[in-house]
Structures are given as C-alpha cells and as structure tokens.
N, C-alpha and C. Protein backbone atom coordinates (compact mmCIF):
# COMPACT_ATOMS: atom_id res chain seq x y z
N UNK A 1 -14.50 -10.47 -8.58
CA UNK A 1 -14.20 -9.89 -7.29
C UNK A 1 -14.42 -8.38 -7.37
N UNK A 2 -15.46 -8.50 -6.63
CA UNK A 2 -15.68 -6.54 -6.62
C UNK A 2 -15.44 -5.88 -5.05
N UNK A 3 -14.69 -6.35 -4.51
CA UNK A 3 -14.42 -5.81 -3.09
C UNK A 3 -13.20 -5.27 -3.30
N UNK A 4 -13.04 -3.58 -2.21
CA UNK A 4 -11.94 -2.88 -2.47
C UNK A 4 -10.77 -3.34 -1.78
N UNK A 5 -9.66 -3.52 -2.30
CA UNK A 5 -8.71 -3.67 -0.67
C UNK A 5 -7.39 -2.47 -0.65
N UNK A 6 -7.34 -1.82 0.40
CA UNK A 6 -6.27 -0.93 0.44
C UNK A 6 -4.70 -1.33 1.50
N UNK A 7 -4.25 -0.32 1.48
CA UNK A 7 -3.01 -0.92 2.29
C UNK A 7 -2.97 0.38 2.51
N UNK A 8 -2.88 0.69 4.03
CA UNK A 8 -2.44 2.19 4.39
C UNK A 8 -0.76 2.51 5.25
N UNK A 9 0.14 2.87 4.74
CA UNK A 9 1.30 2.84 5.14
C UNK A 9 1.88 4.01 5.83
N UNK A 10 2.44 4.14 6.97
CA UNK A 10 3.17 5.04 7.26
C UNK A 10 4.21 5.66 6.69
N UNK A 11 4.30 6.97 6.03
CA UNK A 11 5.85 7.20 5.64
C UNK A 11 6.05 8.39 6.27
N UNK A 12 7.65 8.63 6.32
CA UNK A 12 8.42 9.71 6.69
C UNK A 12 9.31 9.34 8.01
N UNK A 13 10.21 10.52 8.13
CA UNK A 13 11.21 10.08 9.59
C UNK A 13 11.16 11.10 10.44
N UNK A 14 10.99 12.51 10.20
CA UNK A 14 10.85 13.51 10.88
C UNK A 14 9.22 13.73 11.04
N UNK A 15 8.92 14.13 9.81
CA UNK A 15 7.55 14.44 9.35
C UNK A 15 6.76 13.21 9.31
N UNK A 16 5.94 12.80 9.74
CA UNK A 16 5.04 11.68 9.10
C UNK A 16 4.10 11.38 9.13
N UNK A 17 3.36 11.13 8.20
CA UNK A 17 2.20 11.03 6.84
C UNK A 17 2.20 9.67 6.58
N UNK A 18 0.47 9.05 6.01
CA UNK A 18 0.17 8.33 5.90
C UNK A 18 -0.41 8.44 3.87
N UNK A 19 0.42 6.94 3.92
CA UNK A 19 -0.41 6.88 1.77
C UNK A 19 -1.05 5.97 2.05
N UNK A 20 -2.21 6.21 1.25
CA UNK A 20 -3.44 4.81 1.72
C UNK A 20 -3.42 4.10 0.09
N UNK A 21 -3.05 3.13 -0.68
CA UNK A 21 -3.20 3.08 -1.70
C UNK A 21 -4.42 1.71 -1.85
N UNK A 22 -5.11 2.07 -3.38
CA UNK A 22 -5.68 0.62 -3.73
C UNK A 22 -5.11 -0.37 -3.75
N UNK A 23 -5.43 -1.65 -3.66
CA UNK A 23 -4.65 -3.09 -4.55
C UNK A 23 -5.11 -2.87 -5.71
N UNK A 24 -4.35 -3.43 -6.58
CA UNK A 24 -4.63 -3.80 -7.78
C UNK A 24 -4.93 -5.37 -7.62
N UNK A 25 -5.99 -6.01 -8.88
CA UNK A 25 -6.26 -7.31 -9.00
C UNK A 25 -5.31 -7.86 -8.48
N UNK A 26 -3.92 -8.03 -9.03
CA UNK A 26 -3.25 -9.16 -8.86
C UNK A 26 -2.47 -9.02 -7.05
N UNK A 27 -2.50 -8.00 -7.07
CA UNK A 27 -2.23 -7.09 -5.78
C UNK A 27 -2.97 -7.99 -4.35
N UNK A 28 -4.38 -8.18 -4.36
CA UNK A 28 -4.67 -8.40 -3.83
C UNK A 28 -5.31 -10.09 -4.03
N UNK A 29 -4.82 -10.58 -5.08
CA UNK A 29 -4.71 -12.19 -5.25
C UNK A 29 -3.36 -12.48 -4.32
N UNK A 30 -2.17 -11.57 -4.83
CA UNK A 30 -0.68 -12.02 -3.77
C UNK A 30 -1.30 -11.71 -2.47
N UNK A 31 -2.37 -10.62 -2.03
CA UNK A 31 -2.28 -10.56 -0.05
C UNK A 31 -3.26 -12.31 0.01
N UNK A 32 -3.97 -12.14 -0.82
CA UNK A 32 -4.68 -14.06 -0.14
C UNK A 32 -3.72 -14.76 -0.50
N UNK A 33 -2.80 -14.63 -0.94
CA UNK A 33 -2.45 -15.90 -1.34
C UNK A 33 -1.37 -15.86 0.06
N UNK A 34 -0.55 -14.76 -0.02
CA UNK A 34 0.84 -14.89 1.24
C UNK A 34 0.65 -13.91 2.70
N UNK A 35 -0.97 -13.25 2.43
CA UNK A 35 -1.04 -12.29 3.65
C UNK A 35 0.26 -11.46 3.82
N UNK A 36 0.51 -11.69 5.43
CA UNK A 36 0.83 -10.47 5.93
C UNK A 36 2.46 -10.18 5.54
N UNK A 37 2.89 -11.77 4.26
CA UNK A 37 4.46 -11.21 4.22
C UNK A 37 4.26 -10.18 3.02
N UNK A 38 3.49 -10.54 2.42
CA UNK A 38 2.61 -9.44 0.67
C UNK A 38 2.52 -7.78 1.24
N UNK A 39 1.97 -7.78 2.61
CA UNK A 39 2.01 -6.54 3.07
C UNK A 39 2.92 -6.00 3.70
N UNK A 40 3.98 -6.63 4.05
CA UNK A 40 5.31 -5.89 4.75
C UNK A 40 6.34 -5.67 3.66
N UNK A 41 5.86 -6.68 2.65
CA UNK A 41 7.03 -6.21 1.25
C UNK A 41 5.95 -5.03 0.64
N UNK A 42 4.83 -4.59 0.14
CA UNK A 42 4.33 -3.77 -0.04
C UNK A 42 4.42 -2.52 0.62
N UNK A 43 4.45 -2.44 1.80
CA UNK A 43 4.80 -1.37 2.81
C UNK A 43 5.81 -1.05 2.37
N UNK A 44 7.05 -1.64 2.51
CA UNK A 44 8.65 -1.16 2.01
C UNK A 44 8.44 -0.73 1.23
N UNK A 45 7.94 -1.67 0.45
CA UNK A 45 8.15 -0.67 -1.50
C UNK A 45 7.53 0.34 -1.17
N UNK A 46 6.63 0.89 -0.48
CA UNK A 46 5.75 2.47 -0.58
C UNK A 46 6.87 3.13 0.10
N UNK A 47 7.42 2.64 1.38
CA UNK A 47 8.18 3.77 2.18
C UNK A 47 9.64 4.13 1.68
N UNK A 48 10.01 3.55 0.94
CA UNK A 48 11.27 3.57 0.53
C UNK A 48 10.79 4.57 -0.96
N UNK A 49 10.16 4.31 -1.67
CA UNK A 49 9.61 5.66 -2.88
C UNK A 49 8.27 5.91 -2.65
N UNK A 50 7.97 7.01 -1.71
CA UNK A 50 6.43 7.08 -2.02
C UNK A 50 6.13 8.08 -2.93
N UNK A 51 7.43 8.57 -3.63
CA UNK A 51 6.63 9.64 -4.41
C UNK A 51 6.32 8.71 -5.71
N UNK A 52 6.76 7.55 -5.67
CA UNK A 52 5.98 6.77 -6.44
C UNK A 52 4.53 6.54 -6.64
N UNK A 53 4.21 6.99 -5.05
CA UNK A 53 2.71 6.21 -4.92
C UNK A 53 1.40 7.16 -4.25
N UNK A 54 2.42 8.48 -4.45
CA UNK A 54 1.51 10.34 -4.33
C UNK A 54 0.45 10.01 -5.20
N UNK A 55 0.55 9.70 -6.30
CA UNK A 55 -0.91 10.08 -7.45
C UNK A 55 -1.99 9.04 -6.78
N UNK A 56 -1.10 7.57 -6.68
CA UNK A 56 -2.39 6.30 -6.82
C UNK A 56 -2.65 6.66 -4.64
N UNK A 57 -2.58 7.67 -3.88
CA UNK A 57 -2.85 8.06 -3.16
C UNK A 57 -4.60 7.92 -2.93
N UNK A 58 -5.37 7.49 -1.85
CA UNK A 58 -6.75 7.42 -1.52
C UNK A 58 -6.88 8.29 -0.15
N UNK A 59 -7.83 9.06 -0.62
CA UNK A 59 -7.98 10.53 0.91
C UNK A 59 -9.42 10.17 0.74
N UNK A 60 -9.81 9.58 1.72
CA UNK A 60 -11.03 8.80 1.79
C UNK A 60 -11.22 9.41 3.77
C-alpha cells in the first residue's frame, strides 16, 4: 500500500488551528477496517494533546 492517508483535525477553544497528521500503516488498516468511529477516536486523541502531534504535523 503506497497511498497517503491523513486526518486533518481541528484544535483549540479560543484560538483555532488545524493539525493535519499522516496515518501510520496500521493507522490506516484501523480507518478500513472501522472508518469513521477510527476517526472520531483519532480526532480526540489529537485534540485533547496536540502538542503530542506538533512535530508529526503536515503543512502541505
């Protein structure tokens, strides 16, 4: 599988900014496998720590 897949999430409450991150392999085996619930638990996990997810950040 050589196709990219990203997930672009809204964060912030006052201020707000968008993190666009890659999937990783298995990342994007869980979105085929469960879709759109893979991406609303993915979303959380970014908005709840995104300074987790500043570096693996895509400004495309």
């Amino acid at each position: 599988m050589n196709e990219k897949y990203y997930l672009e999430v809204l964060c912030g409450s006052v201020a707000l900014y968008e993190i666009r991150v890659q999937l990783s392999k298995s990342e994007i085996n869980a979105y085929i496998k469960y879709g759109k619930i893979f991406c609303t638990k993915k979303a959380e996990e970014v908005r709840k720590n995104p300074q987790n997810f500043i570096n693996m950040k895509i400004d495309e």
